[in-house]
Protein backbone atom coordinates (compact mmCIF):
# COMPACT_ATOMS: atom_id res chain seq x y z
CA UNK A 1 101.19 92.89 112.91
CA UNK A 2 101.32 95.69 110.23
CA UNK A 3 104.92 96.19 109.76
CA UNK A 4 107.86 94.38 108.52
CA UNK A 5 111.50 94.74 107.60
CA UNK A 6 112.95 94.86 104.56
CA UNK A 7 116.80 93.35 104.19
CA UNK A 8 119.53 94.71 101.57
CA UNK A 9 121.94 92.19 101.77
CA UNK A 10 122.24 90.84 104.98
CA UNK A 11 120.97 93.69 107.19
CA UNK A 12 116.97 94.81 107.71
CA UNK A 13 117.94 97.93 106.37
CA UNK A 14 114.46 99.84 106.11
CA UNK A 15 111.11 99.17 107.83
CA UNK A 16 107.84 98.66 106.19
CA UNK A 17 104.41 99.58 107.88
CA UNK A 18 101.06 99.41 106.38
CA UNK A 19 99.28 102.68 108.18
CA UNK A 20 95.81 102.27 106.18
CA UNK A 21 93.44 101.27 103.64
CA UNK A 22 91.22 102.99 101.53
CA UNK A 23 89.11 102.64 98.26
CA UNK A 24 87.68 103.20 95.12
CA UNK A 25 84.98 102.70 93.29
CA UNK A 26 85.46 101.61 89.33
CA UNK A 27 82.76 100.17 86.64
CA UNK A 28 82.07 96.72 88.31
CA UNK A 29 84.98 96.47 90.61
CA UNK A 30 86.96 98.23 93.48
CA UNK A 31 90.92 99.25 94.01
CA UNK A 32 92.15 98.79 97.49
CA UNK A 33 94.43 100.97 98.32
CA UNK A 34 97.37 100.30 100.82
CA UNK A 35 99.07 103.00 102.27
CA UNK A 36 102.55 102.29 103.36
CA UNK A 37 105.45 103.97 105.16
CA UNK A 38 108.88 103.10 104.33
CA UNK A 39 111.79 104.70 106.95
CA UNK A 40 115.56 104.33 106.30
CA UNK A 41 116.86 102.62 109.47
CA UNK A 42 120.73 101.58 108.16
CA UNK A 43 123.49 103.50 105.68
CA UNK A 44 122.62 100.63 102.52
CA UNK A 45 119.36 102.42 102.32
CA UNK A 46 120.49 105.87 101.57
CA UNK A 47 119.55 107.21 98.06
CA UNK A 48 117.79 104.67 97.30
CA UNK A 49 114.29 104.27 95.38
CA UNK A 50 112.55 101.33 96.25
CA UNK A 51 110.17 99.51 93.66
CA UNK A 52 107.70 97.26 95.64
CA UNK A 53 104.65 94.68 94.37
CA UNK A 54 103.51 91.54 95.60
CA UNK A 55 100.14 90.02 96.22
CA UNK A 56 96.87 89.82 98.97
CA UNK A 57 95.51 87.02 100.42
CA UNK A 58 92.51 86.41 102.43
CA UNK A 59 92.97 84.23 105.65
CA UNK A 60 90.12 82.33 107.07
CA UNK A 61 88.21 81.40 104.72
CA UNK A 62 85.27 79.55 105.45
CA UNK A 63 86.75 78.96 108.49
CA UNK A 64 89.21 76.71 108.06
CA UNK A 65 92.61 78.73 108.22
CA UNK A 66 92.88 78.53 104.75
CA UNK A 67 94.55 81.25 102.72
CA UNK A 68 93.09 82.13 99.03
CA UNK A 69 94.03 84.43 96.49
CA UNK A 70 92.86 87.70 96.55
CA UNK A 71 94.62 89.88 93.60
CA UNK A 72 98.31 91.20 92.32
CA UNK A 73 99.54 94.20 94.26
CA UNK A 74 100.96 97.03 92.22
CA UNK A 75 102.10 100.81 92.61
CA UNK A 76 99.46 102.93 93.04
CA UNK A 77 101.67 106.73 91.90
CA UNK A 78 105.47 105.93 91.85
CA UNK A 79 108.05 104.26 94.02
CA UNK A 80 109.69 105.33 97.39
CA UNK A 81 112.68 107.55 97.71
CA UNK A 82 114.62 107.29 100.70
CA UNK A 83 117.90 109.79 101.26
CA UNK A 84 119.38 109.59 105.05
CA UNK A 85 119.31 107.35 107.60
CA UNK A 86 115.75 107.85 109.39
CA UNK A 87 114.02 109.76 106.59
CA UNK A 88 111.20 108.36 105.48
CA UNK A 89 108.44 108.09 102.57
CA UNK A 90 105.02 107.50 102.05
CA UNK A 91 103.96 105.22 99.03
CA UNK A 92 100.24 103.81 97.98
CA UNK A 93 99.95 99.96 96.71
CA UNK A 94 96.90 99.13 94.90
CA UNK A 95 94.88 95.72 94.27
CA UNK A 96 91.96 95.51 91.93
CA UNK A 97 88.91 92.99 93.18
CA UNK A 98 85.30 92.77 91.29
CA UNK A 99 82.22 93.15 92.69
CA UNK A 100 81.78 89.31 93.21
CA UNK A 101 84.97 89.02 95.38
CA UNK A 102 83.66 91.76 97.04
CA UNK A 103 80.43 89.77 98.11
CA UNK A 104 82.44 86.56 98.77
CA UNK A 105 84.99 88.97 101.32
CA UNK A 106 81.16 89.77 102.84
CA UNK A 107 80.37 86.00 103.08
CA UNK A 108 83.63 84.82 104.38
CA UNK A 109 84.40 87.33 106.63
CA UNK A 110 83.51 87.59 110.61
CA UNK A 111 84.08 90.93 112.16
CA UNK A 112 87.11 91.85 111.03
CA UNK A 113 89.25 91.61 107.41
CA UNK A 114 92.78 88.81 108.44
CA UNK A 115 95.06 89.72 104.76
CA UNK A 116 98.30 88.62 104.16
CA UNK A 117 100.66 90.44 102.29
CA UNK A 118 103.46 89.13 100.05
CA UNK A 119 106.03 91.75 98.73
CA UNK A 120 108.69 91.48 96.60
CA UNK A 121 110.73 94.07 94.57
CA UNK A 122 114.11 95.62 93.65
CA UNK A 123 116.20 98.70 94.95
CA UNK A 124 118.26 101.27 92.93
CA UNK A 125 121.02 102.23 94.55
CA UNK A 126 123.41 104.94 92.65
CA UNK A 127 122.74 103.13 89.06
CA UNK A 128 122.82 99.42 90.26
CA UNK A 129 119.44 96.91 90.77
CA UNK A 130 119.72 95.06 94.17
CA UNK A 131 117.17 92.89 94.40
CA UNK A 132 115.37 92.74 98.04
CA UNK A 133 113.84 90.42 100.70
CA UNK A 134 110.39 91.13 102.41
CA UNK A 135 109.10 89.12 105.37
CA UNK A 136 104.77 88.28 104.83
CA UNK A 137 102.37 90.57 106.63
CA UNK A 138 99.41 89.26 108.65
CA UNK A 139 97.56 92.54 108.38
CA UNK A 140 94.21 93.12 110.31
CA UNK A 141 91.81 95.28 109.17
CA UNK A 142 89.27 96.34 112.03
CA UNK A 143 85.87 95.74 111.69
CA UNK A 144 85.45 99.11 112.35
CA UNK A 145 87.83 100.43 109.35
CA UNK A 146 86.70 97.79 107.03
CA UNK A 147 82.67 99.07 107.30
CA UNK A 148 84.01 102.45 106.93
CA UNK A 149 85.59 101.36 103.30
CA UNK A 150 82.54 99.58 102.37
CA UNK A 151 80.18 103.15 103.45
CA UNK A 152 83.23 105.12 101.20
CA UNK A 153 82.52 102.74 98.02
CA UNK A 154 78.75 102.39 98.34
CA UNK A 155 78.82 98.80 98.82
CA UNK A 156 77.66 99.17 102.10
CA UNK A 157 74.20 100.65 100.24
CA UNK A 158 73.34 97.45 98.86
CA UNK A 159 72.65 93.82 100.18
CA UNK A 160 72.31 90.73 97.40
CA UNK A 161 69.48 93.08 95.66
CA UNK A 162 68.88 96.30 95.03
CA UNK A 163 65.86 98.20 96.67
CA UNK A 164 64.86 101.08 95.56
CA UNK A 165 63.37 103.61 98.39
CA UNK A 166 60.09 104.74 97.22
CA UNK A 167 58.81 108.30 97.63
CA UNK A 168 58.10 108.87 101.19
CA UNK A 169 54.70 110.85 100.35
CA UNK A 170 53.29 108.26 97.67
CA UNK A 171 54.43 105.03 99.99
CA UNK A 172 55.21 105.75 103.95
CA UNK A 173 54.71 102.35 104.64
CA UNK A 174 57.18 100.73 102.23
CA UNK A 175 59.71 103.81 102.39
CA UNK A 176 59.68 103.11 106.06
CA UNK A 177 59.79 99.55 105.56
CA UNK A 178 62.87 99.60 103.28
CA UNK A 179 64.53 101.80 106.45
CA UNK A 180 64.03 98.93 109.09
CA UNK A 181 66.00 97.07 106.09
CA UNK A 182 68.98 99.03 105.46
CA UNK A 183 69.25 98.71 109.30
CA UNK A 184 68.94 95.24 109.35
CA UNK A 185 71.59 95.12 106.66
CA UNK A 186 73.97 97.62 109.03
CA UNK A 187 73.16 94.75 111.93
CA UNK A 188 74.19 92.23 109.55
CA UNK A 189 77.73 93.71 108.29
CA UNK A 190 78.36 94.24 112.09
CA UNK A 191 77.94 90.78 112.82
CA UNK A 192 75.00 91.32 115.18
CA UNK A 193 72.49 88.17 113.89
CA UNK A 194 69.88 89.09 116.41
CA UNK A 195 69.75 92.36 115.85
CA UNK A 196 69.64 91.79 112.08
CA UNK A 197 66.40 89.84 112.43
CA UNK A 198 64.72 92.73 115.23
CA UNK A 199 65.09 94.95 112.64
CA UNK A 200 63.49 92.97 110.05
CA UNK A 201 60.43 91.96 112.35
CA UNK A 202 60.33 95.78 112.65
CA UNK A 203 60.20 95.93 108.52
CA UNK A 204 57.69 93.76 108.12
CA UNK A 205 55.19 95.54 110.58
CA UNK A 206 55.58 98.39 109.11
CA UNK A 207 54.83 97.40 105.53
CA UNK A 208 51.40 97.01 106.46
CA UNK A 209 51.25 99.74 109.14
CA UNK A 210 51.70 97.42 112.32
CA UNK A 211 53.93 97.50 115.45
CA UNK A 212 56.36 94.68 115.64
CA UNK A 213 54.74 93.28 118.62
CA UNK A 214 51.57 92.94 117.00
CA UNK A 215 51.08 89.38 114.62
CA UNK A 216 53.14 87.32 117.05
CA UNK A 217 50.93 84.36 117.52
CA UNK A 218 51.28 81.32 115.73
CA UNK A 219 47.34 80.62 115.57
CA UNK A 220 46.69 84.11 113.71
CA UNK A 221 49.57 82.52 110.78
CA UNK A 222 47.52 79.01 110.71
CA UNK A 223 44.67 81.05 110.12
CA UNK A 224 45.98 83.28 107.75
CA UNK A 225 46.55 79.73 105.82
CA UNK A 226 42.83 78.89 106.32
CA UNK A 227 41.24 81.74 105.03
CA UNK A 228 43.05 82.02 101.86
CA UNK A 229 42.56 77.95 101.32
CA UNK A 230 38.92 79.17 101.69
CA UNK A 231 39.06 81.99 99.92
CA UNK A 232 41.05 79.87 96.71
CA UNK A 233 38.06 76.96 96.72
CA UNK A 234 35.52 79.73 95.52
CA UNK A 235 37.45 82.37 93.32
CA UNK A 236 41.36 82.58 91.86
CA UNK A 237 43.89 83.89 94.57
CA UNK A 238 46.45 86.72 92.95
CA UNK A 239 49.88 87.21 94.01
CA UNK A 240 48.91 89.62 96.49
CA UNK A 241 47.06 87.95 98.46
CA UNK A 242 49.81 85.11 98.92
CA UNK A 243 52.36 87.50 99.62
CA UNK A 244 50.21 88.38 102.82
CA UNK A 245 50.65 85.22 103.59
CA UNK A 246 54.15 85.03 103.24
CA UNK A 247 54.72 87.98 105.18
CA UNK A 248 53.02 87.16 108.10
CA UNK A 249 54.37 84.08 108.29
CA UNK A 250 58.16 85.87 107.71
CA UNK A 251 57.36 88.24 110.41
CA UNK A 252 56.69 85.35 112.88
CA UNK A 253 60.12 83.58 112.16
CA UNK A 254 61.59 86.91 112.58
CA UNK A 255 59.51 87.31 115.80
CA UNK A 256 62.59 85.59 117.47
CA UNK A 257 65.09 88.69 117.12
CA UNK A 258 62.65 90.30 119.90
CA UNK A 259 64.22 87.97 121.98
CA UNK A 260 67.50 88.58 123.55
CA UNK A 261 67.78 85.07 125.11
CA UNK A 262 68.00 83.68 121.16
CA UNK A 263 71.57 83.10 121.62
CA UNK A 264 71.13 80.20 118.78
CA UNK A 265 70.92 82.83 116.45
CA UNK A 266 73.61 82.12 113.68
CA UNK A 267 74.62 83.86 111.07
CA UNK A 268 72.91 82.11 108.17
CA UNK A 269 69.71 82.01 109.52
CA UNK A 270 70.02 85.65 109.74
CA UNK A 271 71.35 86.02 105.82
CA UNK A 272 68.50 83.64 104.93
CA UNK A 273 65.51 86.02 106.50
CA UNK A 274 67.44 89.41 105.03
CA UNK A 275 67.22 87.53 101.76
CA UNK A 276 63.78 86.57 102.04
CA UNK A 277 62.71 90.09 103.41
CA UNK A 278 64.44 91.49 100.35
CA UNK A 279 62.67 89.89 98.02
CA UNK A 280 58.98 90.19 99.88
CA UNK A 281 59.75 94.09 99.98
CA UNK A 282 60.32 94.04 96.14
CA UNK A 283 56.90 92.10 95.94
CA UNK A 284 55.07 94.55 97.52
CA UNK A 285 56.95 97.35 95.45
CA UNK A 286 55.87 95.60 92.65
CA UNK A 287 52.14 95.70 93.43
């Protein structure tokens, strides 16, 4: 529920709905940006200019129902001005989170954003303070709506690292590579785990030039091991070579997003290979 009521005195005088929620982007954190409609529903609201703040909380974390802290709601512009009965006003409310709240919200959170909303405040009414009484707001923020926030701040552009996309004419194979990544990262934010790890079985064929289907036998990984015991017993083995290793063995864990009976996919095995794929495509940008 998105809306509310707030009372003067003993009457719900003037109703409160959050209609959205945007963002912006700052040095090392983000405003959110709730935008609220206030509408004069009773004759003690008439003239009067409404001064709102509160706080956000996040529901469900880890699961458990629990409700933590999020940060201090203040006004955005100015306050709201009502005049006659059934006018109404818009108003923005603003909350300041860092970066690393940002990426616990991203950890926490399954599908959609569950906030509740605290107000408090006072009302002028022709020279005199009243103060005011405002019910809690469970407000939901779609999945849908919440992805779109993260595209309009840039989070949704990075994942735990940075990866920087190589030039597509000096490096197809990692610039295409680093593509099957930022979709796997799109899978991930959508809560698809499966998905997620397709598209990184997909990344880690193409870093070497391969179709996904191609490496999916256990035997060729055991003897991927082999040769580069071998190969260490008669001459020093670089970083390089071991990261082929490690890939090929990645890319056979991930060998279970191609298929859709892998129910038992959950979501931290699928955080766990987009980490390790991260850091494996930074390898082989490195080299």
């Amino acid at each position: 529920m998105n809306e509310t009521w707030i009372n003067i005195g003993s009457r719900a005088a003037v109703r409160l709905e959050i209609k959205q929620i945007g963002g912006q982007r700052g040095v090392g954190v983000v405003r959110l940006i709730l935008g609220v409609e206030l509408t004069n529903r009773g004759a003690e609201a008439e003239r009067m200019r409404l001064s709102l703040r509160g706080r956000i909380e996040m529901l469900n974390v880890e699961g458990e129902g629990l409700a933590a802290h999020l940060a201090d709601l203040v006004p955005f512009d100015r306050d709201a001005d009502l005049a006659a009965i059934g006018s109404w006003d818009m108003i923005s409310l603003a909350a300041t989170i860092d970066d690393r709240q940002l990426q616990l919200i991203e950890e926490y959170r399954s599908g959609g954003l569950h906030l509740r909303i605290s107000l408090a405040g006072h009302a002028m009414v022709d020279g005199s303070q009243l103060p005011i009484h405002i019910n809690t707001i469970d407000y939901r923020v779609p999945q849908s709506e919440w992805l779109g926030l993260l595209e309009q701040i840039g989070y949704a552009r990075r994942f735990l690292v940075e990866l920087e996309v190589p030039d597509l004419r000096t490096d197809p194979a990692l610039a295409e590579a680093i593509g099957y990544f930022a979709d796997a990262r799109r899978r991930f934010s959508e809560g698809d785990w499966r998905l997620t790890v397709e598209a990184l079985r997909q990344s880690l064929a193409a870093l070497v030039g391969k179709k996904p289907d191609e490496e999916d036998d256990a035997a060729e990984v055991q003897e991927s091991f082999r040769e580069l015991r071998r190969a260490q017993s008669a001459r020093r083995v670089g970083y390089g070579e071991r990261a082929e290793v490690v890939r090929k063995s990645l890319k056979f864990l991930c060998d279970l997003g191609a298929h859709p009976e892998a129910g038992e996919l959950r979501r931290h095995e699928a955080r766990s290979a987009l980490m390790m794929t991260a850091g494996l495509l930074e390898s082989y940008r490195a080299v």
